[in-house]
N, C-alpha and C. Protein backbone atom coordinates (compact mmCIF):
# COMPACT_ATOMS: atom_id res chain seq x y z
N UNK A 1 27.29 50.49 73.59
CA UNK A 1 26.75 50.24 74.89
C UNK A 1 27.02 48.79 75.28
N UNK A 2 27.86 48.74 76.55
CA UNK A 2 27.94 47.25 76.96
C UNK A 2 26.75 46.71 77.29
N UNK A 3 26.39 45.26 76.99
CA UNK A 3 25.15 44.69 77.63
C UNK A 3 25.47 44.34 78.94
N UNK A 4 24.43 43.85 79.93
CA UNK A 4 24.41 43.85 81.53
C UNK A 4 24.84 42.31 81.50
N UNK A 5 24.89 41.86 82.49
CA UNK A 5 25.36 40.68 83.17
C UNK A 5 24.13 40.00 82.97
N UNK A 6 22.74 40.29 82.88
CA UNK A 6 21.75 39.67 82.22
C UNK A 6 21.93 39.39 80.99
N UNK A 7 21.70 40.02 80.43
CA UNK A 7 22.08 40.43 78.73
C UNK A 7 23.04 39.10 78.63
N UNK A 8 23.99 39.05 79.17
CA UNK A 8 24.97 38.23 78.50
C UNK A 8 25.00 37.11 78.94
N UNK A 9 24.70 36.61 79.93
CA UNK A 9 24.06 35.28 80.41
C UNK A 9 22.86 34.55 79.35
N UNK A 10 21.54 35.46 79.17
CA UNK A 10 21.03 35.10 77.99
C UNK A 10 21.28 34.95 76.55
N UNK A 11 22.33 35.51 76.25
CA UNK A 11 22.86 35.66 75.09
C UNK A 11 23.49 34.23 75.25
N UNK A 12 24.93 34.14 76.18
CA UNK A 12 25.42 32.87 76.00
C UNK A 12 24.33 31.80 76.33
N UNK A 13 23.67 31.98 77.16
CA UNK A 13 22.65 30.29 76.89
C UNK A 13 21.72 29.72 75.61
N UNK A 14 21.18 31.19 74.93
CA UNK A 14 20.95 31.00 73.84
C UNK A 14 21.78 30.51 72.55
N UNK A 15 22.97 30.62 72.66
CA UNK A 15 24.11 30.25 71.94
C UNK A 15 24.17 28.89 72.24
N UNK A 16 24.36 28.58 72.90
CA UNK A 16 24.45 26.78 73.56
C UNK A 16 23.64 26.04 73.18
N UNK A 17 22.10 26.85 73.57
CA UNK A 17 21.13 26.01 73.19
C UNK A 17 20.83 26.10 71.61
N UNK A 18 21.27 26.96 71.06
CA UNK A 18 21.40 26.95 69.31
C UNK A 18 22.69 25.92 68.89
N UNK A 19 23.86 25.99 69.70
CA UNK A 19 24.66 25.07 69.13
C UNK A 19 24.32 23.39 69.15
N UNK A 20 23.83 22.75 70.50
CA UNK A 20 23.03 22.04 70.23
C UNK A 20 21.61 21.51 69.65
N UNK A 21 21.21 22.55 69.44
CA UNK A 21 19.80 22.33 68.14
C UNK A 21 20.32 22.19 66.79
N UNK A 22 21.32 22.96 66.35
CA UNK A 22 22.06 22.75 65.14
C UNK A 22 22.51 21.44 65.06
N UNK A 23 23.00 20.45 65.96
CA UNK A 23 23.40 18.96 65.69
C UNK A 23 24.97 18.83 66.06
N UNK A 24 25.69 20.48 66.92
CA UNK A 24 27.51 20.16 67.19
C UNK A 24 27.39 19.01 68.05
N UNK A 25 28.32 18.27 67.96
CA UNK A 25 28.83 17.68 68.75
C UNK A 25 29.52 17.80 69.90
N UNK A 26 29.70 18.69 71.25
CA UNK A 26 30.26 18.79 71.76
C UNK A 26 31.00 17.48 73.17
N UNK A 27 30.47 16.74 72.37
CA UNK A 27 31.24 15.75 74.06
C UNK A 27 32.44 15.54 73.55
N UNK A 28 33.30 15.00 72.35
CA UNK A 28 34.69 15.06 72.07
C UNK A 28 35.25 16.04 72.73
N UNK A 29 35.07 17.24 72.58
CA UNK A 29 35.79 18.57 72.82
C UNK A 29 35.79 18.59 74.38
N UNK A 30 34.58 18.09 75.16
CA UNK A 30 34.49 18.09 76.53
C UNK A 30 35.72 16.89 77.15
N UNK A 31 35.83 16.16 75.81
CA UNK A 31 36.09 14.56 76.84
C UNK A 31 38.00 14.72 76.41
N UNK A 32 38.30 15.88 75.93
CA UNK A 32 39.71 15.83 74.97
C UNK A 32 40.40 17.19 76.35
N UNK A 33 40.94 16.31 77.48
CA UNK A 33 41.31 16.93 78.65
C UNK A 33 42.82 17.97 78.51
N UNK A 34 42.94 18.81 78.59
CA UNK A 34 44.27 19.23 78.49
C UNK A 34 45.25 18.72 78.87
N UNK A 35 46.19 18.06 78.78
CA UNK A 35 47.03 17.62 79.54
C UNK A 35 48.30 17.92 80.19
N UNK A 36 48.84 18.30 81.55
CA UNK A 36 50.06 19.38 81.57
C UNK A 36 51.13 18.86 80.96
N UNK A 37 52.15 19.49 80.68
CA UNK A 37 53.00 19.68 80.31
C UNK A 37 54.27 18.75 80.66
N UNK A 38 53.89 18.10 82.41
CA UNK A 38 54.72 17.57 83.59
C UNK A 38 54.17 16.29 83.33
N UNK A 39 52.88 16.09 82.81
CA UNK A 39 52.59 14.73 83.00
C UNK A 39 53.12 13.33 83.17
N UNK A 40 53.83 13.54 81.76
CA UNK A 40 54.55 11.90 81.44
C UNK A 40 56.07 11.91 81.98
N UNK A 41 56.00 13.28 82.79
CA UNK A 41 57.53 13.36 82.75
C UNK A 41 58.32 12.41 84.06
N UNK A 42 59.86 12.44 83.99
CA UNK A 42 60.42 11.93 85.28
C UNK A 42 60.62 13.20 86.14
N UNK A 43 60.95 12.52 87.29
CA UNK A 43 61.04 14.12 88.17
C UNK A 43 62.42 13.60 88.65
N UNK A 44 63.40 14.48 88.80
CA UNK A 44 65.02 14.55 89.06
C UNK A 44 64.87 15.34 89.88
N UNK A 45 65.02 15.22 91.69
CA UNK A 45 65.49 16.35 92.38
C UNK A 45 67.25 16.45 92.77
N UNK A 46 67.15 18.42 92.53
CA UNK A 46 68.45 18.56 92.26
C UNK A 46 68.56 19.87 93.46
N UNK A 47 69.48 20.43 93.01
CA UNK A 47 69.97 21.35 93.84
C UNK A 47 70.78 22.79 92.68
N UNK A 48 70.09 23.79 92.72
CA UNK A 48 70.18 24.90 91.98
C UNK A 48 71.88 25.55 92.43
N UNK A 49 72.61 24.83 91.24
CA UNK A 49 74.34 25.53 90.95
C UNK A 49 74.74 26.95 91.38
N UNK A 50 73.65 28.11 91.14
CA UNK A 50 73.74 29.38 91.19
C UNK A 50 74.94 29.88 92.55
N UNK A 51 74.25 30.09 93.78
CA UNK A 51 75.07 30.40 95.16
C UNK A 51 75.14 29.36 95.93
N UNK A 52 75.55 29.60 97.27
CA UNK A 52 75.67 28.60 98.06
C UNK A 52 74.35 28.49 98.74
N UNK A 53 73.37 28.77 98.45
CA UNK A 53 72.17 28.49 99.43
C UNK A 53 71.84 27.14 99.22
N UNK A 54 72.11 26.93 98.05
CA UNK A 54 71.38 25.04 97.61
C UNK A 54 70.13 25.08 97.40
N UNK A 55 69.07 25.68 97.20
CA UNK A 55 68.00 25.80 96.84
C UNK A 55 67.62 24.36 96.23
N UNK A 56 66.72 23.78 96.61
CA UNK A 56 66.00 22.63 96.47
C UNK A 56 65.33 22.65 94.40
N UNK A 57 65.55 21.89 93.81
CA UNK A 57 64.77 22.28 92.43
C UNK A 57 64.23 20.88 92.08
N UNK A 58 63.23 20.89 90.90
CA UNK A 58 62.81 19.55 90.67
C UNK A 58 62.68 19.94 89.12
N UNK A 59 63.59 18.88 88.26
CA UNK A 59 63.83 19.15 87.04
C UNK A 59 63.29 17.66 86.46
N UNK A 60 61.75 18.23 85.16
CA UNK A 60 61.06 17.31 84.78
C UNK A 60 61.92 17.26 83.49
N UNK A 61 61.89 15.81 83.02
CA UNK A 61 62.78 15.22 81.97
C UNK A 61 61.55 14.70 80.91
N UNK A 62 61.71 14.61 79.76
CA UNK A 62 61.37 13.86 78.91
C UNK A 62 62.17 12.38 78.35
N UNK A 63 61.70 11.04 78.46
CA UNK A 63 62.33 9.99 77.94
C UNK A 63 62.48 8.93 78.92
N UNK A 64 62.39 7.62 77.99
CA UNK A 64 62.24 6.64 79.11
C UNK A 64 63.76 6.02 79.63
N UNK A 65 64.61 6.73 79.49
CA UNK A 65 65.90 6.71 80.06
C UNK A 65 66.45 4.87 79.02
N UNK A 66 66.27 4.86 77.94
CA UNK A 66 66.50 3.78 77.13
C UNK A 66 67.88 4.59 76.60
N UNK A 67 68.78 3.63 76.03
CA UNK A 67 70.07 3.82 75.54
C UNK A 67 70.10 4.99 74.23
N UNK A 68 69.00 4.66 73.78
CA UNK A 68 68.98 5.45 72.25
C UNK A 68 68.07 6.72 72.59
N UNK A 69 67.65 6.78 73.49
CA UNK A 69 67.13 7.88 73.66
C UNK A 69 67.45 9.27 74.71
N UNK A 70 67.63 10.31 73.77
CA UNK A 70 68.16 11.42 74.68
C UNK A 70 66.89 12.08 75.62
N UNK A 71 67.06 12.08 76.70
CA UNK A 71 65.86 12.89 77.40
C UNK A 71 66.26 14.66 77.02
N UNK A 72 65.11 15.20 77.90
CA UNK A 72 65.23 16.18 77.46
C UNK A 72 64.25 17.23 78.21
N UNK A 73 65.04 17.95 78.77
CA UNK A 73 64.46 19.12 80.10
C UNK A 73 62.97 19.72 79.68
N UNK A 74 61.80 19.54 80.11
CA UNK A 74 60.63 20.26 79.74
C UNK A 74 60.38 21.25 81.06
N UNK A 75 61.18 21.13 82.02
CA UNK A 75 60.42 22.22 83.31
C UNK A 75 61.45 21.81 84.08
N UNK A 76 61.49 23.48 84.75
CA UNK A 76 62.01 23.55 86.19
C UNK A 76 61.57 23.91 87.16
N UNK A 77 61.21 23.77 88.51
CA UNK A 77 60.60 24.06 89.53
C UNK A 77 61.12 24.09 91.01
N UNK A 78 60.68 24.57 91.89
CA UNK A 78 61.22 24.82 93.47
C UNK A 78 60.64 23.44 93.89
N UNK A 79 61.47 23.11 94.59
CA UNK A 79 61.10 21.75 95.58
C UNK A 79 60.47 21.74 96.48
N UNK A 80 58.90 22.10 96.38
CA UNK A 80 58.17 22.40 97.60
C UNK A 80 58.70 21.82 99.21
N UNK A 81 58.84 20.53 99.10
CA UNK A 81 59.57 19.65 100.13
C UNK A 81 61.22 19.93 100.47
N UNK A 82 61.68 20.99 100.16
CA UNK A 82 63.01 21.35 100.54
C UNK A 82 63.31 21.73 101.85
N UNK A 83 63.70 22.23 102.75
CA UNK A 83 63.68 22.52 103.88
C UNK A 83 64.30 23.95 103.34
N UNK A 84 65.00 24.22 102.59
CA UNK A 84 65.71 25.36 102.30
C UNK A 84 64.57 26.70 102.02
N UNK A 85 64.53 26.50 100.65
CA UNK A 85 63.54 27.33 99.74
C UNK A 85 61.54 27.01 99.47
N UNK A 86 61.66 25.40 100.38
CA UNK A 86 60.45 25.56 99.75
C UNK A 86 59.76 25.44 99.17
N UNK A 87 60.54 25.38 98.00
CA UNK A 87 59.72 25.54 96.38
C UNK A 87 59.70 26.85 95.84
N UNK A 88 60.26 27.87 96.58
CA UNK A 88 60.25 29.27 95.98
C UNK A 88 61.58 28.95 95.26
N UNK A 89 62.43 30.05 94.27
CA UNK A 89 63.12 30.14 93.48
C UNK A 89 63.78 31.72 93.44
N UNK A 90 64.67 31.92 93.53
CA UNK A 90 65.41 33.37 92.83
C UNK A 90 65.48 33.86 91.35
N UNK A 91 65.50 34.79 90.94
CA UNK A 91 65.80 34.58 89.74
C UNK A 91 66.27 33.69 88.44
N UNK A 92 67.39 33.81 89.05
CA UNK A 92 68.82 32.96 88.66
C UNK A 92 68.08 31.14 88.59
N UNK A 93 67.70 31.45 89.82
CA UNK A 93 67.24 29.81 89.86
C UNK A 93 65.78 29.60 88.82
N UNK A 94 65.26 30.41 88.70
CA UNK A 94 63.80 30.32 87.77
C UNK A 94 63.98 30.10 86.23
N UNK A 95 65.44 30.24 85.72
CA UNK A 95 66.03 30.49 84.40
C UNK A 95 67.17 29.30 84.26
N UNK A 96 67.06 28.21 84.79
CA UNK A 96 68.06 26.89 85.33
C UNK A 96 67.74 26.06 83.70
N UNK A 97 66.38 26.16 83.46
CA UNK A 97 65.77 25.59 82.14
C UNK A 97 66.50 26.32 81.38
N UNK A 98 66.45 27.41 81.04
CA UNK A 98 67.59 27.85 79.77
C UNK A 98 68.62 27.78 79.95
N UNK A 99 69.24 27.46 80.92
CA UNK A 99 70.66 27.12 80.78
C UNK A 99 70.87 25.76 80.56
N UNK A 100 70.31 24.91 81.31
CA UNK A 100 70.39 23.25 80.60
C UNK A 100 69.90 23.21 79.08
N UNK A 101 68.98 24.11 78.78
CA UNK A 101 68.97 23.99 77.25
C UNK A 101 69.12 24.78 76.70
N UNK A 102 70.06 25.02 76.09
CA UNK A 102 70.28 26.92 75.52
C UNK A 102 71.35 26.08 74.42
N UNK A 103 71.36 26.83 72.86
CA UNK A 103 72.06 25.76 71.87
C UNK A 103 73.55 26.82 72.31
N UNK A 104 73.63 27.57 72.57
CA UNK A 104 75.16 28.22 73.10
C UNK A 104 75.89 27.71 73.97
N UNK A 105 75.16 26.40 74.86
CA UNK A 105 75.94 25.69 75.72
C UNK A 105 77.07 25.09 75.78
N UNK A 106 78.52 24.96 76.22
CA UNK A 106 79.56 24.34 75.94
C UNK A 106 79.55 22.70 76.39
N UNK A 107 79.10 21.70 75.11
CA UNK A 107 79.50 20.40 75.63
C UNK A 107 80.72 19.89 75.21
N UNK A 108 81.55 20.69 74.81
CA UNK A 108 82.64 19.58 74.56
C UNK A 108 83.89 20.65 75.37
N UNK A 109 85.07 19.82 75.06
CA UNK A 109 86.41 20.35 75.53
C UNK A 109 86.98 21.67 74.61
N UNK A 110 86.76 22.89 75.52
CA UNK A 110 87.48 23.99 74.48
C UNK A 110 88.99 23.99 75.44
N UNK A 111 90.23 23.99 74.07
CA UNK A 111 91.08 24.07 74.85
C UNK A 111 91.68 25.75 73.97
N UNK A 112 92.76 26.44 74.24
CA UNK A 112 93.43 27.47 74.09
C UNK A 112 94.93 27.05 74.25
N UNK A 113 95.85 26.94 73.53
CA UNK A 113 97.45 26.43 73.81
C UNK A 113 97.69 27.49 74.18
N UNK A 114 98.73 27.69 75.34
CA UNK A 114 99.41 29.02 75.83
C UNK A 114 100.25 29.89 74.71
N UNK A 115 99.27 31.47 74.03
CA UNK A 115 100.26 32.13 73.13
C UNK A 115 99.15 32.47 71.92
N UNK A 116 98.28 31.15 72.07
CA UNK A 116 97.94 30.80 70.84
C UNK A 116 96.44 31.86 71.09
N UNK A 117 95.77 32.24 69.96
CA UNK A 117 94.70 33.19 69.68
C UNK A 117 93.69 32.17 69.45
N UNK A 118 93.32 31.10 68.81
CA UNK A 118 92.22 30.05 68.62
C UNK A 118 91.84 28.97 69.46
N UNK A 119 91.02 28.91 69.76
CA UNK A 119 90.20 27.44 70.67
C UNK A 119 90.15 26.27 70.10
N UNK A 120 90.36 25.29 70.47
CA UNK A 120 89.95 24.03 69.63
C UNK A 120 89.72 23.26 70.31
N UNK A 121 88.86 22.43 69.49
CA UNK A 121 88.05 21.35 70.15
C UNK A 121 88.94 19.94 70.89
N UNK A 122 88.54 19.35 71.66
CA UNK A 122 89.94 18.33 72.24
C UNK A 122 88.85 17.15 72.96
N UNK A 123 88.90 16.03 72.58
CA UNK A 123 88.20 15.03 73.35
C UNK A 123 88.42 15.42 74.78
N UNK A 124 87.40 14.30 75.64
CA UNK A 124 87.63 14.34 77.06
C UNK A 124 88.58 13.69 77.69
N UNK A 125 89.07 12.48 77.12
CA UNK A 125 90.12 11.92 77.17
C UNK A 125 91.64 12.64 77.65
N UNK A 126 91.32 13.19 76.34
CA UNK A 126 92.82 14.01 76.31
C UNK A 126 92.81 15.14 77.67
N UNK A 127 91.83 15.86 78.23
CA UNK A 127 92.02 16.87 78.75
C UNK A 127 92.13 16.14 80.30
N UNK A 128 91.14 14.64 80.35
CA UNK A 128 91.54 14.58 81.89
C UNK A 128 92.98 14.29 81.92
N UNK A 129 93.61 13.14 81.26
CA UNK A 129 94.85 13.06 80.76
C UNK A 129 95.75 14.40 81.19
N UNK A 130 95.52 15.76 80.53
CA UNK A 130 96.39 16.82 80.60
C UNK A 130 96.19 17.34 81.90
N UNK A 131 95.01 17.05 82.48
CA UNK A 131 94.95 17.98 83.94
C UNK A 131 95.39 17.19 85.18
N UNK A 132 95.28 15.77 84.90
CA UNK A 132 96.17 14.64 85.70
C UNK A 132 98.01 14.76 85.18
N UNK A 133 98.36 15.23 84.11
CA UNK A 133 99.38 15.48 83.89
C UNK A 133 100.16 16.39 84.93
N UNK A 134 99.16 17.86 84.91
CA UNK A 134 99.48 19.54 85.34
C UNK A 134 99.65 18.92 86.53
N UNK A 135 98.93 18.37 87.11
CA UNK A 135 98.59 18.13 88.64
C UNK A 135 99.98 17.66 89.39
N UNK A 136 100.69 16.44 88.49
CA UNK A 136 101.50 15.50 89.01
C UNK A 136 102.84 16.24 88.37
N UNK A 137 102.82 17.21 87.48
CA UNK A 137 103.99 18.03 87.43
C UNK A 137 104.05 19.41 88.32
N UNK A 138 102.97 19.63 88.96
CA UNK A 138 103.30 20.87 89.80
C UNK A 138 103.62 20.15 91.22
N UNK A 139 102.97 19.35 91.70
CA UNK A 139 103.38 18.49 92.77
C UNK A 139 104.90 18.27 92.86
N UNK A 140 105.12 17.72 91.54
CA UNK A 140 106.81 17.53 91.97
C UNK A 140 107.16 18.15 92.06
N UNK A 141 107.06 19.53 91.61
CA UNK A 141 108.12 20.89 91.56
C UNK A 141 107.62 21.36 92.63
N UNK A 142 106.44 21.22 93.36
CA UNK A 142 106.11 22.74 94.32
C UNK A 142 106.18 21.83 95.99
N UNK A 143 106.48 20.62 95.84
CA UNK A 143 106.13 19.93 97.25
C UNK A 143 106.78 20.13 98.05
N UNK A 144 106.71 20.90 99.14
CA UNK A 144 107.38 21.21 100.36
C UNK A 144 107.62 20.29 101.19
N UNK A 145 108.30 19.24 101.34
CA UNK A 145 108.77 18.32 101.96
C UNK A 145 108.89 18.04 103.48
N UNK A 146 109.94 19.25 103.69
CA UNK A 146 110.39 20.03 104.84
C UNK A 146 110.40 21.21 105.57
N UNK A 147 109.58 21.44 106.75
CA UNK A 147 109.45 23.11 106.99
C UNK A 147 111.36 23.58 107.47
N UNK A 148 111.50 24.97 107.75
CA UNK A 148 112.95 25.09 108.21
C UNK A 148 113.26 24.50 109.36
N UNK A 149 113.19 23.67 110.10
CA UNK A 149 113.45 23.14 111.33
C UNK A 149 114.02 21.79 110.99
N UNK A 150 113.16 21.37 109.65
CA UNK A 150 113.45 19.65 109.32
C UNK A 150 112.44 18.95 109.73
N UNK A 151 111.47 18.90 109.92
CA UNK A 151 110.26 18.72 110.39
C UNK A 151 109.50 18.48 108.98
N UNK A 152 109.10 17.12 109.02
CA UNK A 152 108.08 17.00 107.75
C UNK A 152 106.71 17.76 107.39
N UNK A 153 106.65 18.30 106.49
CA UNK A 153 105.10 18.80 105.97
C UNK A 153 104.64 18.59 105.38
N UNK A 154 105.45 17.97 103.87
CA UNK A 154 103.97 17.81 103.13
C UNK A 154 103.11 18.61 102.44
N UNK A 155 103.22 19.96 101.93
CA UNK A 155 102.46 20.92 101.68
C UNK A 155 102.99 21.24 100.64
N UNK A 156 101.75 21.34 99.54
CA UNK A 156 101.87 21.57 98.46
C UNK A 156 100.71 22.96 98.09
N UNK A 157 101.25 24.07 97.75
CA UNK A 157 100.68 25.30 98.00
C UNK A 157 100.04 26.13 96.79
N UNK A 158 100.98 25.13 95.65
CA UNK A 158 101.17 25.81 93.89
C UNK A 158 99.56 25.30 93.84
N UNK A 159 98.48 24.38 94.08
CA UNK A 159 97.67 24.17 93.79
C UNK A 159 96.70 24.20 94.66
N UNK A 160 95.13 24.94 94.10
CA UNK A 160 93.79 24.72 95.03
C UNK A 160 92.74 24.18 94.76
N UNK A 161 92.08 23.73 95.66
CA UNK A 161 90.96 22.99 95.54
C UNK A 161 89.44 23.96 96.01
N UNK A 162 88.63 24.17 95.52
CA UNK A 162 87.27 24.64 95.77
C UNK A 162 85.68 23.83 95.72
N UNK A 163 85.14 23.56 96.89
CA UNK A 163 83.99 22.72 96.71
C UNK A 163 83.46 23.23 95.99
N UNK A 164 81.93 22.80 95.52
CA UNK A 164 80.82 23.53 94.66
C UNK A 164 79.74 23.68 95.85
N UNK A 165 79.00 24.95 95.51
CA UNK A 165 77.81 24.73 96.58
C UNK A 165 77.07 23.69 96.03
N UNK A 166 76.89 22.97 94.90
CA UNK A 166 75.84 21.80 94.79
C UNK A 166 76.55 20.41 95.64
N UNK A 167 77.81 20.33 96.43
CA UNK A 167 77.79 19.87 96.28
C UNK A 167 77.58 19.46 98.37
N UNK A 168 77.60 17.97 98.66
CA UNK A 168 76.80 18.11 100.08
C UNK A 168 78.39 18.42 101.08
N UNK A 169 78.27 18.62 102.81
CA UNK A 169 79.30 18.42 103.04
C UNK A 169 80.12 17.05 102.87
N UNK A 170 79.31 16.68 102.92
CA UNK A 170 80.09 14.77 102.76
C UNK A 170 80.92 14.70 101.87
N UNK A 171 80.67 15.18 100.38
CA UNK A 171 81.46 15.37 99.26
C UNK A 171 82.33 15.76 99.30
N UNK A 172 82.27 17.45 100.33
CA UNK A 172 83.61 18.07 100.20
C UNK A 172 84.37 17.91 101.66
N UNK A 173 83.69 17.03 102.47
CA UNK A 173 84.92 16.03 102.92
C UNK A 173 85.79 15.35 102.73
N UNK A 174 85.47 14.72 102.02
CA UNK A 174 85.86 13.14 100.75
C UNK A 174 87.03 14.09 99.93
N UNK A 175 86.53 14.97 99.33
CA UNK A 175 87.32 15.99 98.42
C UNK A 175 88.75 16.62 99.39
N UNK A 176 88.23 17.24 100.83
CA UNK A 176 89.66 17.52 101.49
C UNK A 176 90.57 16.25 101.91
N UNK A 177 89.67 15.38 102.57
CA UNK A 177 91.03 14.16 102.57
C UNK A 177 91.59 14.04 101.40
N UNK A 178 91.09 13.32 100.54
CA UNK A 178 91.43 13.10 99.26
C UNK A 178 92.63 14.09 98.95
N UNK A 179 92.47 15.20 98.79
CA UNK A 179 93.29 16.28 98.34
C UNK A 179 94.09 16.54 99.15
N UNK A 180 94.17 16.76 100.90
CA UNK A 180 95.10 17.20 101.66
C UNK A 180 95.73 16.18 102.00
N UNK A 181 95.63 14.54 101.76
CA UNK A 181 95.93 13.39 102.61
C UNK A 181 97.10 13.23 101.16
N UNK A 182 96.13 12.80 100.14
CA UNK A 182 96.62 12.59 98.61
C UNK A 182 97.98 13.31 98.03
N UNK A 183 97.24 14.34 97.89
CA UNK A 183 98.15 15.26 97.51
C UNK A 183 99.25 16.26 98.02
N UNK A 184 98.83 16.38 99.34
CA UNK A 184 99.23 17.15 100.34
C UNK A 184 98.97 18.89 99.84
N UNK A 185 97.71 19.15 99.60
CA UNK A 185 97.05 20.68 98.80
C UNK A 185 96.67 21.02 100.14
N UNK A 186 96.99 22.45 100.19
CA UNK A 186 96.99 23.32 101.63
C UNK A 186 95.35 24.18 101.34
N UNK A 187 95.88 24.78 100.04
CA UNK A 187 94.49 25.79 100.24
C UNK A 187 93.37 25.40 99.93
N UNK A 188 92.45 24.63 100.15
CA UNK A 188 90.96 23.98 100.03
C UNK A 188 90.14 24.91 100.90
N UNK A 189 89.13 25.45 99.71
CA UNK A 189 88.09 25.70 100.44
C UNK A 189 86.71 25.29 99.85
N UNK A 190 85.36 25.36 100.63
CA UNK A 190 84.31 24.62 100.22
C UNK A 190 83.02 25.86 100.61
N UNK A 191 81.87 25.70 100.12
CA UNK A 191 80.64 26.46 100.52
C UNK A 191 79.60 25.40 100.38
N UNK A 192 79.60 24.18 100.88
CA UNK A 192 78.55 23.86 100.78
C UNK A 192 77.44 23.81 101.89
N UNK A 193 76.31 23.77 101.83
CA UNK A 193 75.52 24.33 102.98
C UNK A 193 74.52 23.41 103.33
N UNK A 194 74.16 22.43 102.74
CA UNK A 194 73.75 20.88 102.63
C UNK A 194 74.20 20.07 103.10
């Protein structure tokens, strides 16, 4: 038989008042505050990689950003102050914490030689090196100089460029001059929505 909402009101006050007649101590336990989780943290606002919506996020860090010390992701959250989202989140975007920390993550350079069946590891060095290489050997071979009339163009077609949605339009402005002025790269496209 359950006791009533009387019953158990008296029960717990009698308990209380027995725990303090016994001699507990309870003010430590009162005065020992939980503390969240976010407290000590820094707050980084970012913008959720997933689609092009840009969803507003606020990613709490651990560490006082000193040389020897690695910080380290404790929370992810919607950017209440976003104009976008809000502070609400999608799926995808609610799971941003396991992907910044997940030990399956790729931090270094996997490369694959063309033919070859194994991956191997390759500084960063070497790979911007090789992709500034690719770049300036397809250019020479693919640069369209001249349309059929004789008329200069400039268009280089063998290579494309794609914004990121994280990234703002300003960026992938900067990114088409850069690339169509630079290089003379025809197919650029961008989604950013920021």
């Amino acid at each position: 038989m359950l006791p009533s909402r009387r019953e158990f009101l008296k029960v717990g006050g009698l308990g209380g008042a027995a725990v303090s007649l016994l001699g507990f101590d309870l003010s430590q336990a009162h005065a020992q505050v939980r503390e969240l989780k976010i407290a000590r943290t820094t707050e980084t606002r970012s913008t959720c990689p997933y689609c092009s919506v840009s969803c507003g996020v606020i990613i709490h860090t651990l560490g006082d950003r000193a040389r020897n010390v690695a910080p380290s992701v404790v929370y992810v959250e919607g950017d209440a102050d976003h104009p976008i989202n809000q502070g609400t989140l999608c799926p995808k975007g609610v799971t941003l914490k396991h992907t910044i920390v997940n030990d399956r993550r790729l931090t270094t350079v996997r490369y694959r030689a063309p033919g070859s069946r194994a991956w191997e590891d390759r500084p960063w060095d070497w790979a911007i090196d090789r992709i500034a290489r690719l770049v300036k050997d397809a250019r020479d071979e693919h640069l369209i100089t001249r349309d059929p009339s004789g008329r200069a163009l400039n268009a280089l077609t063998a290579i494309g460029l794609i914004g990121g949605c994280t990234d703002t339009n300003e960026v992938n402005y900067l990114l088409v001059k850069a690339f169509r002025a630079g290089l003379g790269i025809v197919p650029v496209e961008q989604q950013a929505r920021i």
